[in-house]
PDB file of N, CA and C in Angstrom:
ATOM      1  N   UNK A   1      -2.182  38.426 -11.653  1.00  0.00           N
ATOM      2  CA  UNK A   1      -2.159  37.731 -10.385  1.00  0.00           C
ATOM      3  C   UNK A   1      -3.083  36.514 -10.418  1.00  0.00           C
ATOM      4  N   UNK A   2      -4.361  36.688 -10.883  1.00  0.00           N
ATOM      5  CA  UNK A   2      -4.933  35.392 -11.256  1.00  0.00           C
ATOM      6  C   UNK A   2      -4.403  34.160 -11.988  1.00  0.00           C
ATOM      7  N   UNK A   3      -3.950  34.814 -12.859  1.00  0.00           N
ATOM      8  CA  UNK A   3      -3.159  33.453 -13.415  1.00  0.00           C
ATOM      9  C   UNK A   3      -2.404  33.010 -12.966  1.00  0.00           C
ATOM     10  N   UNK A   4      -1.661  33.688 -11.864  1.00  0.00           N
ATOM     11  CA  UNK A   4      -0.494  32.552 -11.556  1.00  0.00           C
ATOM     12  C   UNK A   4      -1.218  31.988 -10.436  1.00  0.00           C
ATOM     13  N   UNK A   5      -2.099  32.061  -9.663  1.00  0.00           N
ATOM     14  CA  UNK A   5      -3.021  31.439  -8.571  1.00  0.00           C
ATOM     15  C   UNK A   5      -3.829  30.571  -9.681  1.00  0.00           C
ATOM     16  N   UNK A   6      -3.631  31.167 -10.680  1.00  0.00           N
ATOM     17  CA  UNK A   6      -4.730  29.308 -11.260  1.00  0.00           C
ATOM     18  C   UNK A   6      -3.409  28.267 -11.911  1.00  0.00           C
ATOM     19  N   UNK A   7      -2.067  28.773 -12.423  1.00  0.00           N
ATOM     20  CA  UNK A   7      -1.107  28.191 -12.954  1.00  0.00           C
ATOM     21  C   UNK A   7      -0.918  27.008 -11.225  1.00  0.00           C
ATOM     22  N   UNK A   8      -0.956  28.061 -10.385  1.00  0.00           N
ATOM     23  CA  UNK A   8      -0.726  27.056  -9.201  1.00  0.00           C
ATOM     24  C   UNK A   8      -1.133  25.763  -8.849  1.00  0.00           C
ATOM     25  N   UNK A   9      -2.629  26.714  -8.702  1.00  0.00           N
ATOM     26  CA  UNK A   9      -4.077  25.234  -8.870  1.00  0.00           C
ATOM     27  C   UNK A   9      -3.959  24.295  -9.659  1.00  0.00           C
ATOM     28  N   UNK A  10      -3.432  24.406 -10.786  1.00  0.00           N
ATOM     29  CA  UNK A  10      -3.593  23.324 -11.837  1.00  0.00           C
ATOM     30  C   UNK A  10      -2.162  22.216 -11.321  1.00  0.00           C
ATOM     31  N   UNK A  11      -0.942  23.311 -11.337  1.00  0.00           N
ATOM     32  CA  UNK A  11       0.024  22.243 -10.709  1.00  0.00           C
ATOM     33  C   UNK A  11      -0.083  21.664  -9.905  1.00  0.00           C
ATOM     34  N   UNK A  12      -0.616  22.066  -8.733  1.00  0.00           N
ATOM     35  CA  UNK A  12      -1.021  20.888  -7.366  1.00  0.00           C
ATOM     36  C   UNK A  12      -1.710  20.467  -7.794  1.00  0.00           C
ATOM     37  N   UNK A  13      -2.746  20.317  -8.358  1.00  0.00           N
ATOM     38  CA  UNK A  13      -3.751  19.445  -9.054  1.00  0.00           C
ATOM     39  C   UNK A  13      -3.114  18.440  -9.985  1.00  0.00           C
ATOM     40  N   UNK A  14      -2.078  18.595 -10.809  1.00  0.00           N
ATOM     41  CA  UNK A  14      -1.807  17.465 -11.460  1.00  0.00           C
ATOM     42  C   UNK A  14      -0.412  16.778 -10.074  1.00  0.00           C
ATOM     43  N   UNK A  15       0.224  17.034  -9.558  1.00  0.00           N
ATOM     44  CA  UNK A  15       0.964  16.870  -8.539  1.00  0.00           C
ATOM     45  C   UNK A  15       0.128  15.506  -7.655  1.00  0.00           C
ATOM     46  N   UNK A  16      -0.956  16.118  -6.996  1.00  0.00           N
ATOM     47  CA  UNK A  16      -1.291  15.505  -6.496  1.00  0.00           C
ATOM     48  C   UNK A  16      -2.373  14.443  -7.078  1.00  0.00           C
ATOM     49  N   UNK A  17      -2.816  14.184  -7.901  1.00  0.00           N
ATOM     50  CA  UNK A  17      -3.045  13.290  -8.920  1.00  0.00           C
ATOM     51  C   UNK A  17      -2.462  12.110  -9.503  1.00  0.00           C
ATOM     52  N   UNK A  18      -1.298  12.708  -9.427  1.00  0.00           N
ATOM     53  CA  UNK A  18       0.158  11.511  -9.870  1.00  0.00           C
ATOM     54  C   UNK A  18       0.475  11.006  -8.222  1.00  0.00           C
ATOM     55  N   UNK A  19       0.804  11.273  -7.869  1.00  0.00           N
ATOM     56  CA  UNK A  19       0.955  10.900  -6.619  1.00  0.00           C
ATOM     57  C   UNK A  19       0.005   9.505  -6.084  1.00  0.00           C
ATOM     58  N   UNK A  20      -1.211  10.269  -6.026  1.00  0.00           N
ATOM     59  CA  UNK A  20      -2.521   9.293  -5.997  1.00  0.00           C
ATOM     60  C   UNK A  20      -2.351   8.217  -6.424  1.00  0.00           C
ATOM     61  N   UNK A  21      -2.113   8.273  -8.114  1.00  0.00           N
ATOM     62  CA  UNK A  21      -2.263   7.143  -8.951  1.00  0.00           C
ATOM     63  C   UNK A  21      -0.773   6.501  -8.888  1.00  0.00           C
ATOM     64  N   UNK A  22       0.026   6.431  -7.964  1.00  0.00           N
ATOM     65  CA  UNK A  22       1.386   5.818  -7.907  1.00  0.00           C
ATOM     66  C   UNK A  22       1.490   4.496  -7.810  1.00  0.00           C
ATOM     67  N   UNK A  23       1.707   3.866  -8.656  1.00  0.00           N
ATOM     68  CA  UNK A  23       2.104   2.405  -8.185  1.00  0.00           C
ATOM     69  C   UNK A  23       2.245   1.848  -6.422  1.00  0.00           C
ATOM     70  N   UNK A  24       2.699   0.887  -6.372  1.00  0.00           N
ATOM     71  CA  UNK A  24       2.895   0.305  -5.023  1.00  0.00           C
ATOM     72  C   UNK A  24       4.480  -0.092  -5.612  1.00  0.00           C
ATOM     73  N   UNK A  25       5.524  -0.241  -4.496  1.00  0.00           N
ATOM     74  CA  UNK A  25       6.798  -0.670  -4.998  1.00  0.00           C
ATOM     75  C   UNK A  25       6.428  -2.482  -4.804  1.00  0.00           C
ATOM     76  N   UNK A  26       7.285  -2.946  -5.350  1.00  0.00           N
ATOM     77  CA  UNK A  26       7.895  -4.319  -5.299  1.00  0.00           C
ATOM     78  C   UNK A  26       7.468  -5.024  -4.128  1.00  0.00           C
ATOM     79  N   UNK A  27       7.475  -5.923  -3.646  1.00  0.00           N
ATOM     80  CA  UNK A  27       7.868  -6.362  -2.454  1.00  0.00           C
ATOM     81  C   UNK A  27       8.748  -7.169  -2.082  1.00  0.00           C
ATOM     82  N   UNK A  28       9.533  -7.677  -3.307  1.00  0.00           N
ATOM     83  CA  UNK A  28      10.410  -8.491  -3.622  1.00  0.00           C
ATOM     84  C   UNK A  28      10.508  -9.994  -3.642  1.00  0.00           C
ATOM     85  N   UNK A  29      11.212 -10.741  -2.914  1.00  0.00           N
ATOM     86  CA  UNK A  29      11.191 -12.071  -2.839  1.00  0.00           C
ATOM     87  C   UNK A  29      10.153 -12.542  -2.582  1.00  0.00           C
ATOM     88  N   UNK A  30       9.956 -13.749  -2.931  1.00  0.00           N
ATOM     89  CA  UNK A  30       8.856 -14.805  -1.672  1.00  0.00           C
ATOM     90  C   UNK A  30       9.277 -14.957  -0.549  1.00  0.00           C
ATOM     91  N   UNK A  31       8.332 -14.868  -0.158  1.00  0.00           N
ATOM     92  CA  UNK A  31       8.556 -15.038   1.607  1.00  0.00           C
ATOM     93  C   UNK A  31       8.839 -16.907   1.998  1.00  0.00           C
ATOM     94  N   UNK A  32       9.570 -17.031   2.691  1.00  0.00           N
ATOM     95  CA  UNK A  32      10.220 -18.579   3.565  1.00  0.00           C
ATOM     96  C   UNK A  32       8.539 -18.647   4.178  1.00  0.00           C
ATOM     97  N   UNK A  33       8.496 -20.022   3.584  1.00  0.00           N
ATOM     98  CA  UNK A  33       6.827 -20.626   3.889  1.00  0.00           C
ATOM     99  C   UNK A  33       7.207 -21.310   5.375  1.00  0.00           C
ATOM    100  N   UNK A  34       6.424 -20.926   6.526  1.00  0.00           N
ATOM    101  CA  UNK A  34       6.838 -21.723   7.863  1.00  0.00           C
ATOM    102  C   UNK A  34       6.439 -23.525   7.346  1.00  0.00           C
ATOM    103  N   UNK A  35       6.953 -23.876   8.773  1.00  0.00           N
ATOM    104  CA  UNK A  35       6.630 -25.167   8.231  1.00  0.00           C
ATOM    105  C   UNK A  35       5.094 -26.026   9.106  1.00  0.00           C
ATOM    106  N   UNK A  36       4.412 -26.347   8.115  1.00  0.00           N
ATOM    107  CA  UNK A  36       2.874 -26.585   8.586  1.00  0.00           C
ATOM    108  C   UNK A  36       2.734 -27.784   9.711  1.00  0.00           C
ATOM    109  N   UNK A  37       1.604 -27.930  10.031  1.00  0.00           N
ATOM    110  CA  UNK A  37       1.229 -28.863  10.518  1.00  0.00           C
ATOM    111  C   UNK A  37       1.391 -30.526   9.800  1.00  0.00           C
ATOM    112  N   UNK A  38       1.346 -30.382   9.106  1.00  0.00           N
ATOM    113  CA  UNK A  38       1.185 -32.167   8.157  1.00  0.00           C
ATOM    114  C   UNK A  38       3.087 -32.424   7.882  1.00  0.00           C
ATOM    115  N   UNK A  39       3.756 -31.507   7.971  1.00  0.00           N
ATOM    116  CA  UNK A  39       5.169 -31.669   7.907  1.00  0.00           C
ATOM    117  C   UNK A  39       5.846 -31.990   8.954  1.00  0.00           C
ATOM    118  N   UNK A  40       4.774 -31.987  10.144  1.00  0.00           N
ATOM    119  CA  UNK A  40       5.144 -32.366  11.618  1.00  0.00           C
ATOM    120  C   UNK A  40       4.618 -33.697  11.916  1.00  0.00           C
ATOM    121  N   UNK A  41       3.824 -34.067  11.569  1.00  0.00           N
ATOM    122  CA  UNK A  41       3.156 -34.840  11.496  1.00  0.00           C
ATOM    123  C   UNK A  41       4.037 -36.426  10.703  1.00  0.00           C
ATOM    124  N   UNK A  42       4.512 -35.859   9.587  1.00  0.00           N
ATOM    125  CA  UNK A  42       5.006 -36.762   8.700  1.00  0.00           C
ATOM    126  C   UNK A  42       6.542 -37.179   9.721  1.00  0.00           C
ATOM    127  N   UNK A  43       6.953 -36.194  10.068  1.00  0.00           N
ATOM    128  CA  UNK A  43       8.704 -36.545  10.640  1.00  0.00           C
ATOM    129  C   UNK A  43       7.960 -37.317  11.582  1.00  0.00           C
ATOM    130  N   UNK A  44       6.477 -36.729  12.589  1.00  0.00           N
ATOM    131  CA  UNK A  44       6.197 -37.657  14.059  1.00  0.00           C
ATOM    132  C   UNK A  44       6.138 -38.925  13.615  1.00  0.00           C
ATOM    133  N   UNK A  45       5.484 -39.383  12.583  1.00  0.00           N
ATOM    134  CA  UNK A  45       5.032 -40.627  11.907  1.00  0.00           C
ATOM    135  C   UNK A  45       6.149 -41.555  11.931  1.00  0.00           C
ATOM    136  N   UNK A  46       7.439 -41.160  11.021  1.00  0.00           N
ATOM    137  CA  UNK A  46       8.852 -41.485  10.654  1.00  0.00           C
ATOM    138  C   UNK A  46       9.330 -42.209  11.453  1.00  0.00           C
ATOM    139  N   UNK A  47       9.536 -40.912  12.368  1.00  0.00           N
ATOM    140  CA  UNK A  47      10.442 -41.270  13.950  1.00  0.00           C
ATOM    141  C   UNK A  47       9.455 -42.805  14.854  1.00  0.00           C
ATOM    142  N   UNK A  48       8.025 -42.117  14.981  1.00  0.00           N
ATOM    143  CA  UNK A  48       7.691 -43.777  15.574  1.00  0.00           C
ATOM    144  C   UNK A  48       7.700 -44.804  14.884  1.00  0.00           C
ATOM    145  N   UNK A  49       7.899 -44.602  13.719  1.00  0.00           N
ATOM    146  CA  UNK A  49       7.963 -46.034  12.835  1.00  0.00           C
ATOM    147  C   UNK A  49       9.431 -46.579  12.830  1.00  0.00           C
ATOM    148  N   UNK A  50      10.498 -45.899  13.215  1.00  0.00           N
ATOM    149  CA  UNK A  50      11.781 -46.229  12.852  1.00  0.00           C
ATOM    150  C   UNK A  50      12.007 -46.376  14.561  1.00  0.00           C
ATOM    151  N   UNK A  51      11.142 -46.291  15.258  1.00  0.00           N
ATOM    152  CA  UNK A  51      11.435 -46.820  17.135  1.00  0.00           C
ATOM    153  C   UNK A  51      10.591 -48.144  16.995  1.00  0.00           C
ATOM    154  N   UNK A  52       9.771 -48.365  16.243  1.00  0.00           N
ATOM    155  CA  UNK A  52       9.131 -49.191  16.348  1.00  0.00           C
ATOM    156  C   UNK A  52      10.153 -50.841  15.731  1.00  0.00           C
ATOM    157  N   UNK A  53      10.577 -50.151  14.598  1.00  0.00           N
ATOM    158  CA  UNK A  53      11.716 -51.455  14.066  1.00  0.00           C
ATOM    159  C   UNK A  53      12.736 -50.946  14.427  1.00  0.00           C
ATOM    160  N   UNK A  54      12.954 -50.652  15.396  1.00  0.00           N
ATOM    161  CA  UNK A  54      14.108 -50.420  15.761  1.00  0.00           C
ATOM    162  C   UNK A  54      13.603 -51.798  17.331  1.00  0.00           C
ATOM    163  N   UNK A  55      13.016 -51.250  18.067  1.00  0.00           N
ATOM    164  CA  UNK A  55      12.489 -52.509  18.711  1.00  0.00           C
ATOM    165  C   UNK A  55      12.441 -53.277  19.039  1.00  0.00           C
ATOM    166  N   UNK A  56      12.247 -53.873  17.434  1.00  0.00           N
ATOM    167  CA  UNK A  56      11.067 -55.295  17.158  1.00  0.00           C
ATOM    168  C   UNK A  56      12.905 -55.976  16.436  1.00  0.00           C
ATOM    169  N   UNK A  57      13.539 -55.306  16.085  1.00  0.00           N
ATOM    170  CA  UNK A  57      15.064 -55.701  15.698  1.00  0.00           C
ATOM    171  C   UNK A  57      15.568 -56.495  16.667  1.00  0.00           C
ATOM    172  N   UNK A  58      15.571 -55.269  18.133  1.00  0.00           N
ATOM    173  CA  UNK A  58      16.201 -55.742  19.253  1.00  0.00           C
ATOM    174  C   UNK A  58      15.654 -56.912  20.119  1.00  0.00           C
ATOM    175  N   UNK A  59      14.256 -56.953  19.519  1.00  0.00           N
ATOM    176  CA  UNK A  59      13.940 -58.202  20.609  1.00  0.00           C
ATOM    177  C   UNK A  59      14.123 -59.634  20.082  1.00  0.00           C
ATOM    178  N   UNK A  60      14.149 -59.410  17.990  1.00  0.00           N
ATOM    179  CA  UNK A  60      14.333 -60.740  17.520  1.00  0.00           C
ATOM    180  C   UNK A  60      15.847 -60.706  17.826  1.00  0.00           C
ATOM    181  N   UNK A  61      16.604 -60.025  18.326  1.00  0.00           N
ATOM    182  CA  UNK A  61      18.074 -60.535  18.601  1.00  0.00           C
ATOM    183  C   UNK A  61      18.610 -61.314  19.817  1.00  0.00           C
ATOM    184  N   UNK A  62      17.569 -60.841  20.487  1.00  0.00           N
ATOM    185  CA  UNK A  62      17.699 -61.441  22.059  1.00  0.00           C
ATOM    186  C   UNK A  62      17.426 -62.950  22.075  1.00  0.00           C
TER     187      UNK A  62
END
């Protein structure tokens, strides 16, 4: 009877051991990077520069 109460012990003991030491899975892809501040910045820039000659077009036409 002892032995199989220590055959036990030892199996949960290595059981839970492996377990413990388990890797982490994958997490897979890269994650979609949001889009920052300086990328907002650059289109704001764009857009007033292209109202700006857009403008300065219309008034040398007049």
């Amino acid at each position: 009877m002892k032995a199989r109460y220590f055959f036990a012990i030892i199996i949960l003991s290595v059981a839970s051991i492996t377990v413990g030491n388990a890797q982490p899975v994958d997490p897979g892809g890269d994650p979609d990077v949001p889009i920052t501040g300086i990328e907002i910045l650059i289109g704001a820039g764009g857009a007033l520069g292209l109202k700006k000659l857009l403008n300065k077009r219309k008034k040398s036409n007049c």
